[in-house]
Protein backbone atom coordinates (compact mmCIF):
# COMPACT_ATOMS: atom_id res chain seq x y z
CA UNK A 1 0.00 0.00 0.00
CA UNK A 2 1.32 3.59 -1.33
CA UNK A 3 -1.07 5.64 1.48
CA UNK A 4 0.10 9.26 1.00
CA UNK A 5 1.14 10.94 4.31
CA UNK A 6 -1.12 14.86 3.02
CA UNK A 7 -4.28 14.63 1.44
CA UNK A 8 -5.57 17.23 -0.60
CA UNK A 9 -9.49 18.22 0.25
CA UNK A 10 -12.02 20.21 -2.57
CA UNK A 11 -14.91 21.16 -1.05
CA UNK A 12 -17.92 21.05 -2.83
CA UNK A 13 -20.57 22.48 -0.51
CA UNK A 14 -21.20 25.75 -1.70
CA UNK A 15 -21.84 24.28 -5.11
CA UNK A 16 -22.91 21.14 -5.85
CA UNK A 17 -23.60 20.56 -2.01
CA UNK A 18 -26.82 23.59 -2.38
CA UNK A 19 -27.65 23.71 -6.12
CA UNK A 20 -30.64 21.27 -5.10
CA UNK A 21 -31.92 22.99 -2.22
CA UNK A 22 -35.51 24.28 -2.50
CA UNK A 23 -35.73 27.28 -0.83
CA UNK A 24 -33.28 30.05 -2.14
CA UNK A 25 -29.96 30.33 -0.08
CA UNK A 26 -29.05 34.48 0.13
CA UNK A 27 -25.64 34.81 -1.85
CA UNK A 28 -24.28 36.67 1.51
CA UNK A 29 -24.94 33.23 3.09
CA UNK A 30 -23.30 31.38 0.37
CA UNK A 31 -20.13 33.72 0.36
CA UNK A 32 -20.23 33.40 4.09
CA UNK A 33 -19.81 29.95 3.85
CA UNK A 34 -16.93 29.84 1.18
CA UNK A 35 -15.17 32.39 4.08
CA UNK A 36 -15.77 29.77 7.10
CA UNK A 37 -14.19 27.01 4.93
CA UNK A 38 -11.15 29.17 3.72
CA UNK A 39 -10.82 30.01 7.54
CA UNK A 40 -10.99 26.58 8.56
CA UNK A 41 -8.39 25.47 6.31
CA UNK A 42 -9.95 24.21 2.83
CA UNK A 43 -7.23 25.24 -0.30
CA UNK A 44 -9.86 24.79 -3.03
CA UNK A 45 -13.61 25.38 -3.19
CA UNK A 46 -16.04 24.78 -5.39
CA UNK A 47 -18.55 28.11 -5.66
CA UNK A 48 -20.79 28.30 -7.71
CA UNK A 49 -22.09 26.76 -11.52
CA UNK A 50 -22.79 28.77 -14.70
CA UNK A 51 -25.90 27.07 -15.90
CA UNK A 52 -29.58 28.12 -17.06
CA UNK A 53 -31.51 29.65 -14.02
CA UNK A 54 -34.19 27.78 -15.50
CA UNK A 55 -32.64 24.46 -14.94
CA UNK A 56 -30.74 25.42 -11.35
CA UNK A 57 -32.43 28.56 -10.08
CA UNK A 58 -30.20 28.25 -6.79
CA UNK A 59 -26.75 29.02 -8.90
CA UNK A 60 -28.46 32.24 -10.62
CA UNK A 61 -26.98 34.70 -8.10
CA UNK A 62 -23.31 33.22 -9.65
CA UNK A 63 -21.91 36.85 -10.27
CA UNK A 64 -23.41 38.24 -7.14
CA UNK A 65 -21.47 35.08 -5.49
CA UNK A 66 -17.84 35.51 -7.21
CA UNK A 67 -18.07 39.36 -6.62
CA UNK A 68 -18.37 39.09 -2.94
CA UNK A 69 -15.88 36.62 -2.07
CA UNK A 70 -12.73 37.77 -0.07
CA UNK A 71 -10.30 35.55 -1.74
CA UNK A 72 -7.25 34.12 -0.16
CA UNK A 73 -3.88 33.74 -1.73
CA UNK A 74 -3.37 30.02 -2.32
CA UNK A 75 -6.85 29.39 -2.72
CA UNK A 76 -8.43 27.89 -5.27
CA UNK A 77 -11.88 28.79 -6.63
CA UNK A 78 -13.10 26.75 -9.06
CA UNK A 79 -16.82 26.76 -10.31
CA UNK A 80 -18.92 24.45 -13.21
CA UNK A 81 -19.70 25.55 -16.57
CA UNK A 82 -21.80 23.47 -19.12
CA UNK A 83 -21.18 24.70 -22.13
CA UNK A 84 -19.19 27.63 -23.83
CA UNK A 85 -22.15 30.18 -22.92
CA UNK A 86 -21.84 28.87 -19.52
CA UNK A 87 -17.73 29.56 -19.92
CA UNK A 88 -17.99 33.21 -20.97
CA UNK A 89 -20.12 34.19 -18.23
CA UNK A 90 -17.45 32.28 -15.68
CA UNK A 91 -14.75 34.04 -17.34
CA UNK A 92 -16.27 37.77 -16.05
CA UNK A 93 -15.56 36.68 -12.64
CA UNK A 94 -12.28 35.34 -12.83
CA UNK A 95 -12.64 31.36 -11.57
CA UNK A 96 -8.90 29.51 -10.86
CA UNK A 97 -10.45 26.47 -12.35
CA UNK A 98 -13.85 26.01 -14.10
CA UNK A 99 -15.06 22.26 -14.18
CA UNK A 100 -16.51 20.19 -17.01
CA UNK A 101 -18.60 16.73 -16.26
CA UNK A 102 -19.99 13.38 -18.31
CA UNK A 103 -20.53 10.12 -17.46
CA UNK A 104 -19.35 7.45 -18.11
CA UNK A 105 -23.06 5.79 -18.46
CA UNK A 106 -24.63 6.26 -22.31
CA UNK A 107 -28.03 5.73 -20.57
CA UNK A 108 -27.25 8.34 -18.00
CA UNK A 109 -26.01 10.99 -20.29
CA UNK A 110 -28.90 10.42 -22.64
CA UNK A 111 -31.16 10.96 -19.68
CA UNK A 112 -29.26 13.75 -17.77
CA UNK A 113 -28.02 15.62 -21.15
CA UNK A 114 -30.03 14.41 -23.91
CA UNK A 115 -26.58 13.58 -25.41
CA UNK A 116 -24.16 10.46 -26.16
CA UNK A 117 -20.81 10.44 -24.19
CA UNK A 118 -19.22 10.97 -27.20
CA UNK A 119 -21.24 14.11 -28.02
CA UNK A 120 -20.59 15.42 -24.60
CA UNK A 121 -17.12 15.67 -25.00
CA UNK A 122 -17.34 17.66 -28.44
CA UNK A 123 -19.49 20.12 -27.05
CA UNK A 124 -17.06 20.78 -23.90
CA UNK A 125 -14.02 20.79 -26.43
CA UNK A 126 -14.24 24.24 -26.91
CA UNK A 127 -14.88 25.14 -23.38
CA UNK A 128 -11.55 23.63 -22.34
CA UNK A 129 -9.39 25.07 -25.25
CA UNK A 130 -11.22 28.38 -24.40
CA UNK A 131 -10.55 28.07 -20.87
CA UNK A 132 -6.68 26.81 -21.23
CA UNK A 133 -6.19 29.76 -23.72
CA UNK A 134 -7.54 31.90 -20.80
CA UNK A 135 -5.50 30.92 -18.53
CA UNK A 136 -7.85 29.14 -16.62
CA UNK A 137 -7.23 25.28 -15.54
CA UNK A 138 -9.71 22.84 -16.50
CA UNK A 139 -11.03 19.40 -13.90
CA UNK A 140 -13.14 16.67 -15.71
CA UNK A 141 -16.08 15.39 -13.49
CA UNK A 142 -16.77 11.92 -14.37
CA UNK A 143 -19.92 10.68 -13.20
CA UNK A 144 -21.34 7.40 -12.89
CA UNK A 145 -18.24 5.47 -12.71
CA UNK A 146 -19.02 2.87 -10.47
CA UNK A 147 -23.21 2.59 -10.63
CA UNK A 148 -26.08 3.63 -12.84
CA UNK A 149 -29.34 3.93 -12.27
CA UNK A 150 -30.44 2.81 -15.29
CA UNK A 151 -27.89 0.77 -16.39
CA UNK A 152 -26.43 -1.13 -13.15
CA UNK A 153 -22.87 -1.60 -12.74
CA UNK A 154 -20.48 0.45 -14.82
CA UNK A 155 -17.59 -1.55 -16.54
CA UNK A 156 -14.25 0.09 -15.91
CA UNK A 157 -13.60 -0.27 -19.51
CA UNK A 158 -16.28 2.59 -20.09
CA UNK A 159 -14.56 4.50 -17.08
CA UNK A 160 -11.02 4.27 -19.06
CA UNK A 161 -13.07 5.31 -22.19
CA UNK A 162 -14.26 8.45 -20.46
CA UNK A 163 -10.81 9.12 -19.27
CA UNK A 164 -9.12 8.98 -22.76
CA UNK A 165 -11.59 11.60 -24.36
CA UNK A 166 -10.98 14.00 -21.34
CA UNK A 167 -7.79 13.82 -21.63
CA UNK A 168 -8.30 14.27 -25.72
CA UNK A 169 -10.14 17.33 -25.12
CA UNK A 170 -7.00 18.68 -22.71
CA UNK A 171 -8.61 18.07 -19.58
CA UNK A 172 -6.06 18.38 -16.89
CA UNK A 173 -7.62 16.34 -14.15
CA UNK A 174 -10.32 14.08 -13.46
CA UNK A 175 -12.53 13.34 -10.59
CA UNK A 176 -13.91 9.52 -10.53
CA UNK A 177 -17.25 9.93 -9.14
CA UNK A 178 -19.82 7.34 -7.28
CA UNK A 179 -22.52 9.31 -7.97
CA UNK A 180 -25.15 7.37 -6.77
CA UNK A 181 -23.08 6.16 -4.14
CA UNK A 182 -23.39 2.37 -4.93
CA UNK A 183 -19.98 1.65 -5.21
CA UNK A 184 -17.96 -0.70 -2.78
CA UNK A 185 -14.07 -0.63 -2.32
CA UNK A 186 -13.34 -2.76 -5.13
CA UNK A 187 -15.57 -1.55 -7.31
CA UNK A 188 -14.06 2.05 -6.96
CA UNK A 189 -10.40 0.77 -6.74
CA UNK A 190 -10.98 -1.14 -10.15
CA UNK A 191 -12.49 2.80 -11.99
CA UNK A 192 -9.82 4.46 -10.21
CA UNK A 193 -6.94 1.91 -11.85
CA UNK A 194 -9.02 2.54 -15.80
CA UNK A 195 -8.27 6.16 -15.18
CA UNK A 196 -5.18 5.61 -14.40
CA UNK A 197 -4.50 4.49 -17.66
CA UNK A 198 -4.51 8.25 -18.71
CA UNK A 199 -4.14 10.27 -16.21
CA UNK A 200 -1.21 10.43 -13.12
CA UNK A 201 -2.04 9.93 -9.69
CA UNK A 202 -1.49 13.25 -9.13
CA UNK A 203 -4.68 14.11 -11.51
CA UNK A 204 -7.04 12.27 -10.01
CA UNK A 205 -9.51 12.67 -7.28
CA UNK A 206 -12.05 10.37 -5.62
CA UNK A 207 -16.18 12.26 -5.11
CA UNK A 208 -18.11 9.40 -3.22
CA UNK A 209 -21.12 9.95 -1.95
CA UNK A 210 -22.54 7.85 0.96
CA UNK A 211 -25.94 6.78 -0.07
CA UNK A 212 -25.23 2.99 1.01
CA UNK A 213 -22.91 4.06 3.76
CA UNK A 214 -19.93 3.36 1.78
CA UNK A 215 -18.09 6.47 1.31
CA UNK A 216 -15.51 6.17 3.80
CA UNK A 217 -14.77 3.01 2.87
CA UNK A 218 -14.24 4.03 -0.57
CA UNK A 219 -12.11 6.89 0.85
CA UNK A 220 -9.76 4.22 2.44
CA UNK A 221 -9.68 2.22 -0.75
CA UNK A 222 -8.88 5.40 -2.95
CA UNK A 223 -5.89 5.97 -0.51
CA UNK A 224 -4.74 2.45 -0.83
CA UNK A 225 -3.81 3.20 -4.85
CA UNK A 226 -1.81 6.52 -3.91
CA UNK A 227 -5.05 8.89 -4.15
CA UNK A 228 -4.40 12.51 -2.09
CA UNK A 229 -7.22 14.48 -3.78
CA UNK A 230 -10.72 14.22 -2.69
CA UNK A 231 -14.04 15.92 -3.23
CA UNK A 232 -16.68 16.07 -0.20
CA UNK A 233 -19.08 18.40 0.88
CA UNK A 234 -19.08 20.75 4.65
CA UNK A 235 -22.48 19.33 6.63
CA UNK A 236 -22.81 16.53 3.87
CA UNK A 237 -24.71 19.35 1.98
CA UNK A 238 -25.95 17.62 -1.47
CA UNK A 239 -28.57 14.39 -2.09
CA UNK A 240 -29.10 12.28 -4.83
CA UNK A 241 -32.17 12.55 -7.05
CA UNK A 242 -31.65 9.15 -8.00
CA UNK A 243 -31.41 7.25 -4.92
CA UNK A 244 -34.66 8.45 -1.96
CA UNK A 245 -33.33 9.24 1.23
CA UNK A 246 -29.74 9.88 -0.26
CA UNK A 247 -27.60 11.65 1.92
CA UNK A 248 -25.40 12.42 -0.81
CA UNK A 249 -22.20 14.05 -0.73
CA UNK A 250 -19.86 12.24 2.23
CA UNK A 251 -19.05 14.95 4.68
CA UNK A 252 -16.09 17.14 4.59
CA UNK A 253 -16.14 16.82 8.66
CA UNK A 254 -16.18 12.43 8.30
CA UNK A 255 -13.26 12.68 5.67
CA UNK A 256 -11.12 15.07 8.03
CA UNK A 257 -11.60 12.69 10.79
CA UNK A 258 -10.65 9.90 9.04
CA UNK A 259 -7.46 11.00 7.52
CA UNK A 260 -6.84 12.80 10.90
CA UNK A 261 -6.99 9.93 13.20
CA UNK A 262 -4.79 7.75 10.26
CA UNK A 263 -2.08 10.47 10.85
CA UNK A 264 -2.29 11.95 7.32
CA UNK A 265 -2.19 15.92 7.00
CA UNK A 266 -5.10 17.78 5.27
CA UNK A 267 -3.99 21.10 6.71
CA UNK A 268 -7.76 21.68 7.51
CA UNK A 269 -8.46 22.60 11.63
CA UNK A 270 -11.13 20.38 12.53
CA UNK A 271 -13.61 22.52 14.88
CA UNK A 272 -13.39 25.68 12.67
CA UNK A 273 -14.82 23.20 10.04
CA UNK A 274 -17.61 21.53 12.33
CA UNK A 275 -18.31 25.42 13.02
CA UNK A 276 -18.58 26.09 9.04
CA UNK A 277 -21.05 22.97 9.06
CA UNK A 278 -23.10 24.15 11.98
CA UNK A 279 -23.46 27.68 10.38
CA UNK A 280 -24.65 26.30 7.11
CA UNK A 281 -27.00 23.32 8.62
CA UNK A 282 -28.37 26.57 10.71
CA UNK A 283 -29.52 28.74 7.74
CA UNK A 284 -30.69 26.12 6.11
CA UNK A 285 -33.14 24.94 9.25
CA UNK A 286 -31.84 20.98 9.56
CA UNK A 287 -29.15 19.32 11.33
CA UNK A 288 -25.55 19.04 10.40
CA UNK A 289 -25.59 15.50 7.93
CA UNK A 290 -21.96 14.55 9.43
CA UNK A 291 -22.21 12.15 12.24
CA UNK A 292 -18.62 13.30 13.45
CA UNK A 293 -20.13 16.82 13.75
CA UNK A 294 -22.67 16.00 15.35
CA UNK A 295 -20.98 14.07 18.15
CA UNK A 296 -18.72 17.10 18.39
CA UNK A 297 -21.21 19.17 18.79
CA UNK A 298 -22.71 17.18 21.33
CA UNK A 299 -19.54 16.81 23.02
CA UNK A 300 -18.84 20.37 23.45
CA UNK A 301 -22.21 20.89 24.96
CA UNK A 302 -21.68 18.62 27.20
């Protein structure tokens, strides 16, 4: 086993953690939020998408978002952009990184994009070589690369597949996402290896979500193969349309705690980031969704 001895943490709370939320979220709260995690630690943060209010009417305060953030030097802010309408909007407000996502299910990108895979990546190949000419650095979400819902399990040859046409495109990094959270430490291990085939273990990251309870394990079996970059979301903001009574996203606070007690560095302070969960879970009306937050929390009220 290659476990690194620093792991890298993206959080995706502000982003894809509230983009389903019903009620709107103020943007102050949202920027509020991207300042707790900066505080607490967090190097990259995913802000905001640039996609049809129509579609996600929670992202449409994007600008108002961007503008208000007090960024940090050595922080990165990356946010999601669709297509090359979706780029050129992003591009007014100056993101570090802008992300671009398929999956590596046909049935699921018919259903979620109306698209094939391969059709996907043609229509984000300008939005990368528009992006990389900016200056801006691109990540490849890949979806679905563990467990469909309409197909089932996900070969890994169709998770090397995806890889390849990223990287064709000029996609500089990938994440390999269970996002339905079906997968099982194999299962992930074996997409993580396809990707591998293309991309270094330096540019690749592991987004599980915890729907089956597995996300931690999957954490420990990314970090098994060398993995040091992770996605996870403050509170365990984020469900899954697809699976009822999804808690989605794993927690940022359950990841920190993990890697923590295994003596690996994240650079992140633990109780400023159960205090970034507690403000969010507070605006939003529910209780934090990260059980290590929540016994924290009880903790320190004794």
């Amino acid at each position: 086993m290659n476990i690194p001895s620093r792991v890298h943490l993206i959080d995706v709370g502000p982003r894809d953690g509230l983009q389903n939320e019903k009620q709107p979220v103020p943007a102050a709260t949202k920027i509020e939020l991207v300042h707790r995690l900066q505080a607490a630690g967090l190097k990259e943060i995913e802000v905001t998408s640039y996609v049809s209010p129509k579609w996600v009417p929670q992202m449409a305060d994007n600008h108002d978002v961007m503008a208000g953030l007090s960024r940090q030097s050595g922080v990165r802010y990356s946010v999601l952009t669709p297509n090359l309408k979706g780029f050129e909007a992003a591009a007014l407000d100056k993101p570090d990184e802008i992300v671009v996502f398929a999956a590596a299910s046909e049935a699921f990108s018919q259903k979620n994009i109306n698209c094939s895979i391969a059709e996907s990546i043609e229509r984000f190949a300008p939005v990368v070589e528009a992006a990389r000419a900016a200056g801006i650095a691109v990540r490849g979400a890949m979806s679905c690369t563990v467990g469909c819902p309409y197909e089932g399990d996900i070969a890994p040859e169709r998770v090397a597949y995806l890889a390849g046409l990223m990287k064709g495109i000029g996609v500089q990094r990938v994440d390999v996402a269970d996002t339905i959270g079906v997968g099982t430490p194999r299962k992930v291990q074996a997409a993580i290896e396809a990707t591998l085939q293309h991309y270094g273990i330096d540019d690749v990251s592991g987004h599980f979500h915890d729907t089956y309870g597995q996300a931690l394990s999957n954490t420990l079996a990314a970090l098994e193969l060398g993995v040091w970059n992770f996605q996870s979301s403050v509170s365990g903001l984020g469900g899954c349309p697809y699976a009822k009574g999804a808690t989605g996203n794993v927690a940022t606070e359950d990841v920190v705690y993990l890697l923590h007690g295994m003596g690996i560095d994240t650079g992140i302070d633990l109780d400023a980031l159960v205090d970034a969960g507690a403000y969010i879970s507070e605006q939003l009306g529910r209780p934090s969704g990260s059980r290590v937050a929540r016994a924290l929390l009880a903790k320190r009220a004794g």
